[in-house]
Protein backbone atom coordinates (compact mmCIF):
# COMPACT_ATOMS: atom_id res chain seq x y z
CA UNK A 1 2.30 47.87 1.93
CA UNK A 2 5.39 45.49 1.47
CA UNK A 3 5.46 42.05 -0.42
CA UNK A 4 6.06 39.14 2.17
CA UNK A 5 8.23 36.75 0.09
CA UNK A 6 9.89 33.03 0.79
CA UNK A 7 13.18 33.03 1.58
CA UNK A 8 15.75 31.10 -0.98
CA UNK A 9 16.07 28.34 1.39
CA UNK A 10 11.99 28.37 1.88
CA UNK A 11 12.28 27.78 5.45
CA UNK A 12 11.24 31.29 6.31
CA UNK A 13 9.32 34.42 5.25
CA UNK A 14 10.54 37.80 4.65
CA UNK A 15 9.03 41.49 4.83
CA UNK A 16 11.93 43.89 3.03
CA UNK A 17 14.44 42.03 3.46
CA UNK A 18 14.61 41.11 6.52
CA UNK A 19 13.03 37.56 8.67
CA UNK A 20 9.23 37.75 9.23
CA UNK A 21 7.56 36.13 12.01
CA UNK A 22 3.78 34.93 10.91
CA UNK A 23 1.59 35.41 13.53
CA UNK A 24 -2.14 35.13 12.59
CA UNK A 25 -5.42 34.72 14.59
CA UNK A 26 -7.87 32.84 12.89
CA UNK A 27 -10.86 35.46 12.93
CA UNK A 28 -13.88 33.38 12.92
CA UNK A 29 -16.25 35.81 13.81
CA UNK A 30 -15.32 37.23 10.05
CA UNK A 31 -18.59 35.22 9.43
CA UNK A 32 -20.67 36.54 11.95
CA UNK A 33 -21.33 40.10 9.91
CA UNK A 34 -19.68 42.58 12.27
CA UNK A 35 -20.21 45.94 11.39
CA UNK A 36 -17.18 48.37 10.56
CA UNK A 37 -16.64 49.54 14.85
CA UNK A 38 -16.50 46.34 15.59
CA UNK A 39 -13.91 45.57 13.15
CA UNK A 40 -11.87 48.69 13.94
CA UNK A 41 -11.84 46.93 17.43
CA UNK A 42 -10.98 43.98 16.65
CA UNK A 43 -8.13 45.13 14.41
CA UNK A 44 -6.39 47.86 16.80
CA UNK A 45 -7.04 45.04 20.42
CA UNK A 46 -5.28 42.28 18.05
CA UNK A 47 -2.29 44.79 16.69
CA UNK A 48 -1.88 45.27 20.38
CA UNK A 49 -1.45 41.93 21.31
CA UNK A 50 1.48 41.22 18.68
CA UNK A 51 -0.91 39.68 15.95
CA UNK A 52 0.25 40.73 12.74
CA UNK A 53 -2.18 38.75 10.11
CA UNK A 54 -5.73 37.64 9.87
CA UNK A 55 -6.15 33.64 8.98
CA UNK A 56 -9.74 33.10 7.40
């Protein structure tokens, strides 16, 4: 898995090297004890919609 650094200027992030957009859905059913289908789910629908992190 790559590091996700600051850039120098710390006005952006960056994934090997290159500029790396954030984009996180805050997954508040995390605390509603889904079991491991349901998580595989969740994961794959949210990959496909462009999400590419998990705020909880």
């Amino acid at each position: 898995m790559s590091k996700i650094t600051i850039s120098e200027t710390r006005d952006y992030f960056l994934k090997d090297d290159q500029k790396f957009f954030y984009l996180a859905d805050t997954c508040w059913s995390a605390f509603t004890n889904p079991n491991y289908e349901e998580w595989e789910y969740y994961l794959e629908y949210r990959r496909m919609q462009g999400f590419n992190a998990l705020q909880i």
